[in-house]
N, C-alpha and C. Protein backbone atom coordinates (compact mmCIF):
# COMPACT_ATOMS: atom_id res chain seq x y z
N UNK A 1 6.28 22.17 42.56
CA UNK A 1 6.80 20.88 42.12
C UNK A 1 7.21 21.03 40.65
N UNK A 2 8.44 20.03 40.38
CA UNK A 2 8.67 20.40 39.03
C UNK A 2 8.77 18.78 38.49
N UNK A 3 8.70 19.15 37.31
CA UNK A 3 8.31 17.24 36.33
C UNK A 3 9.39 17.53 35.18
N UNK A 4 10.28 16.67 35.35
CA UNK A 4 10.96 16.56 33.74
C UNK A 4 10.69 15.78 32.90
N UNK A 5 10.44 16.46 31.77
CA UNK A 5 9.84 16.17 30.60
C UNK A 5 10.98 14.98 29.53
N UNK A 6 11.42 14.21 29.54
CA UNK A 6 12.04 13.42 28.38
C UNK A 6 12.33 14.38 27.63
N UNK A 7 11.00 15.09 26.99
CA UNK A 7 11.39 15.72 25.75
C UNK A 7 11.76 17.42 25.62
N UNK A 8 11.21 17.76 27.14
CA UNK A 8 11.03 19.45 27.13
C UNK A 8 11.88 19.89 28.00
N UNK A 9 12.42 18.43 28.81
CA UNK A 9 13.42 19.06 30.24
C UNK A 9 12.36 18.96 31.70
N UNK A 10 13.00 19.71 32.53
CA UNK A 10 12.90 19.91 33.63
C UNK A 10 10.92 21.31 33.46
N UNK A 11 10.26 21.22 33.90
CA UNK A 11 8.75 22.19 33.73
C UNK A 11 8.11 21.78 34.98
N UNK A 12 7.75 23.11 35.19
CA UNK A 12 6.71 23.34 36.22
C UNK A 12 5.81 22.41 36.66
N UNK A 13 5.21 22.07 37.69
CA UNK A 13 3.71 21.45 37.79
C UNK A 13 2.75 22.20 36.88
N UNK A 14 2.35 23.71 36.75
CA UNK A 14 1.72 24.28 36.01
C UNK A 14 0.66 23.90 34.36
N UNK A 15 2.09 23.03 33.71
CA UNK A 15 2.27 23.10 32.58
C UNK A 15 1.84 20.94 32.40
N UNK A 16 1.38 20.81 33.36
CA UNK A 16 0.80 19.55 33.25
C UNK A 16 -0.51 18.80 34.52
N UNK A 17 -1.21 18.54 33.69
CA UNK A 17 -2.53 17.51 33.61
C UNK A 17 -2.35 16.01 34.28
N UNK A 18 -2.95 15.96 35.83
CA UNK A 18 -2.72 15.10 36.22
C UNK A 18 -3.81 13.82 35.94
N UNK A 19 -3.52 12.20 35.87
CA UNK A 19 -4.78 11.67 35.10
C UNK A 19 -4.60 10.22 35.91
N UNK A 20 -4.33 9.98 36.79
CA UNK A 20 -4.06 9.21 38.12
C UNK A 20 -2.98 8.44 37.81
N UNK A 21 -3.28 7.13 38.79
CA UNK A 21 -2.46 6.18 38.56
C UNK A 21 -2.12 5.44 37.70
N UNK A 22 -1.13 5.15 37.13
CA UNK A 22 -0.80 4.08 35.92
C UNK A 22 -1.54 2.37 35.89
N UNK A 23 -1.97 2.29 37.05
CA UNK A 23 -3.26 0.98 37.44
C UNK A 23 -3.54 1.00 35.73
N UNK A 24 -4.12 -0.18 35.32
CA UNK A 24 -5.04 -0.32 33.98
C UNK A 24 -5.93 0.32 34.40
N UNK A 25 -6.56 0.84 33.30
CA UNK A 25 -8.19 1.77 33.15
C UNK A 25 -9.06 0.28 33.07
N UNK A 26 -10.29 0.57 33.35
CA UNK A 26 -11.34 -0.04 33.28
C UNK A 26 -11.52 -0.17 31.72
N UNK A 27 -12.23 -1.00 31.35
CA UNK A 27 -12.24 -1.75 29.77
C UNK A 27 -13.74 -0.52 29.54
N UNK A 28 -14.14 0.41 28.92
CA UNK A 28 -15.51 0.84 28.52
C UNK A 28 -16.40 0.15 27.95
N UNK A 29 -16.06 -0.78 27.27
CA UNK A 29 -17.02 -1.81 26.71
C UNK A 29 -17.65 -2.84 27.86
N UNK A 30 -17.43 -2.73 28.72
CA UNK A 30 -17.33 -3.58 30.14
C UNK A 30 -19.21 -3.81 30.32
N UNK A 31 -19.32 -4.47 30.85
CA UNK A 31 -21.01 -4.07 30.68
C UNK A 31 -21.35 -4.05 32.31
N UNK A 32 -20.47 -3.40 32.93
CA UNK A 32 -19.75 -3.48 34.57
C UNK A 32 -18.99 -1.70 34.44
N UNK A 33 -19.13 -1.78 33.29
CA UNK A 33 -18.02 -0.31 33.12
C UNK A 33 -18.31 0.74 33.70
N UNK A 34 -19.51 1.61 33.91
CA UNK A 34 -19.44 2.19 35.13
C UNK A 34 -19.34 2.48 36.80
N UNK A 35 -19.39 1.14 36.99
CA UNK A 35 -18.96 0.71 38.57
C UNK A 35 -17.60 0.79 38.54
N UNK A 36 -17.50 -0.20 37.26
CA UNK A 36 -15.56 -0.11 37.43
C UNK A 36 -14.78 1.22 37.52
N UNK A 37 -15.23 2.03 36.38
CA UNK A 37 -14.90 2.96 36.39
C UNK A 37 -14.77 4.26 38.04
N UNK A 38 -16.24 4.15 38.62
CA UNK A 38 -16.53 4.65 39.80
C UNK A 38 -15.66 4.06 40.92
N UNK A 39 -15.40 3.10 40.97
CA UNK A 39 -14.39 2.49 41.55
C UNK A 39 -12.78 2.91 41.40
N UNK A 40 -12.60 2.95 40.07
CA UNK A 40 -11.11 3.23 39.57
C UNK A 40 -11.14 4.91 40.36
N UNK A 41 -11.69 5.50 40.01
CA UNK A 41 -11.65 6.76 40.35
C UNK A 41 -12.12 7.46 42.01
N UNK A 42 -13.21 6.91 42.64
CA UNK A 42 -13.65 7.07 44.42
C UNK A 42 -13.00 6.18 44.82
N UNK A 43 -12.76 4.73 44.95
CA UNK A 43 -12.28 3.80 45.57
C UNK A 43 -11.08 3.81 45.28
N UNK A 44 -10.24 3.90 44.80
CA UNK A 44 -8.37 4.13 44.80
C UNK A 44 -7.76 3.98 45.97
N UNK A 45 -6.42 3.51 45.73
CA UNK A 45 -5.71 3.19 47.10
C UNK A 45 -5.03 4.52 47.29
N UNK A 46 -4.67 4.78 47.93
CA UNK A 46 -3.63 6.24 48.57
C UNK A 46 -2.60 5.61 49.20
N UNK A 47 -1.86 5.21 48.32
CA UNK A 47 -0.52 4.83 49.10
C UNK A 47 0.61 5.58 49.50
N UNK A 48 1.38 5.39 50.32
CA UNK A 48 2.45 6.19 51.06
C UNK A 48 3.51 5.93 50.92
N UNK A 49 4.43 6.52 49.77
CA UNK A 49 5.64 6.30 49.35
C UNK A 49 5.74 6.32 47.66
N UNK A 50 6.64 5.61 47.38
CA UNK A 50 6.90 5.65 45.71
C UNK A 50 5.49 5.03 45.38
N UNK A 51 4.99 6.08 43.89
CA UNK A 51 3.71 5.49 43.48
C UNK A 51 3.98 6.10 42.06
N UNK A 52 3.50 4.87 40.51
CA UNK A 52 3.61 5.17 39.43
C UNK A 52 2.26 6.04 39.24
N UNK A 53 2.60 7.94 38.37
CA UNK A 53 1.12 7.82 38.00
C UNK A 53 1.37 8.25 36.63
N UNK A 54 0.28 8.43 35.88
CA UNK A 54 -0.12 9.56 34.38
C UNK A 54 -0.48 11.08 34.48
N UNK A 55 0.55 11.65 34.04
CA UNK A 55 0.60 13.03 33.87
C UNK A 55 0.58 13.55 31.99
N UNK A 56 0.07 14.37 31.99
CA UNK A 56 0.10 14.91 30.58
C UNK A 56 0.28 16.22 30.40
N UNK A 57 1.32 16.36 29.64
CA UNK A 57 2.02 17.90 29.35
C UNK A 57 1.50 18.53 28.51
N UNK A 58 0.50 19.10 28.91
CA UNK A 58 -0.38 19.96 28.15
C UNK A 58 0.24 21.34 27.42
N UNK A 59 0.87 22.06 28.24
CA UNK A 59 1.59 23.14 27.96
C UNK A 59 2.77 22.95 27.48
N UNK A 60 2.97 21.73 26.84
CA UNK A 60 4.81 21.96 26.41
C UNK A 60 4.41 20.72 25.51
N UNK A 61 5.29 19.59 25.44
CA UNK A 61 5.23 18.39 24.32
C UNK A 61 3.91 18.18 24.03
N UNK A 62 2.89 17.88 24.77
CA UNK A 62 1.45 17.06 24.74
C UNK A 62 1.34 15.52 24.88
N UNK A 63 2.59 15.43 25.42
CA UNK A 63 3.43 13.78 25.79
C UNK A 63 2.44 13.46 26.98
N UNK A 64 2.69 12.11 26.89
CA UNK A 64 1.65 10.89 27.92
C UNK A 64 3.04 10.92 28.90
N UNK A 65 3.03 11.06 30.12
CA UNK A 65 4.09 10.40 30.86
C UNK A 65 3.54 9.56 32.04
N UNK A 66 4.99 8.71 32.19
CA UNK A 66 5.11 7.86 33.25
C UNK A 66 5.55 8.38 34.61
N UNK A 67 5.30 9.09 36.02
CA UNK A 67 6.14 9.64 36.45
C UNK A 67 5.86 8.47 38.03
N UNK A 68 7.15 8.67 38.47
CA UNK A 68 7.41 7.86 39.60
C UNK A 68 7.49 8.76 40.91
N UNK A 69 6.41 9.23 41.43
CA UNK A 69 7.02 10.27 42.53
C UNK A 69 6.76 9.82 44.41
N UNK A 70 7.19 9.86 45.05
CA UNK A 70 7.12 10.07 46.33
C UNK A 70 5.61 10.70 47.02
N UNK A 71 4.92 10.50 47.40
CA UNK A 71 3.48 10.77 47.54
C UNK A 71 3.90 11.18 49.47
N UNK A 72 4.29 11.07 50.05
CA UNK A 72 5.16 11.42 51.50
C UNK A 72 5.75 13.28 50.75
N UNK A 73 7.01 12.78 50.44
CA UNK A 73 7.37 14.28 50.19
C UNK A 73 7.15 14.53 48.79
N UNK A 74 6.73 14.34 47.58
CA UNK A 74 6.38 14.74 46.34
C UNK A 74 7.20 15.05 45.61
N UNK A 75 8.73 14.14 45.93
CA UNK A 75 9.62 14.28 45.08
C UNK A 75 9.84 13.32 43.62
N UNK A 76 9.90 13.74 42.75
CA UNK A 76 9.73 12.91 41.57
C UNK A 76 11.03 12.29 41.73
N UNK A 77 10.80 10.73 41.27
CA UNK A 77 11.98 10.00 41.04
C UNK A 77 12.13 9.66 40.01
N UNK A 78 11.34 9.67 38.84
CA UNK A 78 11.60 9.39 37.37
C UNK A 78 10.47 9.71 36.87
N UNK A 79 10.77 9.63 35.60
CA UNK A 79 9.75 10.23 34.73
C UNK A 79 10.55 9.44 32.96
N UNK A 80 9.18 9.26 32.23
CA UNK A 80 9.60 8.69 31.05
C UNK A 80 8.42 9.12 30.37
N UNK A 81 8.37 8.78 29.00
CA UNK A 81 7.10 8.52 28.34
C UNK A 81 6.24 7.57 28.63
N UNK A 82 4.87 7.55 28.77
CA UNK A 82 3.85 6.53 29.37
C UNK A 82 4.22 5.02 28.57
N UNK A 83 4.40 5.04 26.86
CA UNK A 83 4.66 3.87 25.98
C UNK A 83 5.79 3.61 26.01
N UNK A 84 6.64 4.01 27.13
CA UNK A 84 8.04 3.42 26.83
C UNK A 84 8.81 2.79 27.68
């Protein structure tokens, strides 16, 4: 699989850090925050088709991204910076 980078181009799966879904994170201050958390992470939906997640380009920019990919065939449909 390959991910294009905004800033680096077109790169490998290799060269990036997957960090799930773009869902909000659980608040840590939460006084619930480890359920939530256990939840955000075992309980997740697995959906079938276009799904936003967070990837991080460890090996090239060190950019937060947004990527939009196909979870059926794992074709990326976009990709941006996560803040933008």
């Amino acid at each position: 699989m390959r991910i294009r980078c905004p800033y680096c181009g077109e790169r490998d799966l290799s060269e990036y850090i997957y960090h799930g879904d773009m869902a909000a994170r659980p608040d840590p201050a939460a006084p619930d925050a480890q359920r939530r958390f256990y939840e955000a992470v075992y309980l997740r939906d697995n959906p079938a088709g276009p799904h936003e997640e967070l990837w991080y380009h460890a090996n090239g920019c060190r950019g937060w991204l947004r990527v939009r990919r196909d979870t059926r065939t794992h074709e990326i449909l976009d990709t941006a910076f996560a803040g933008s």
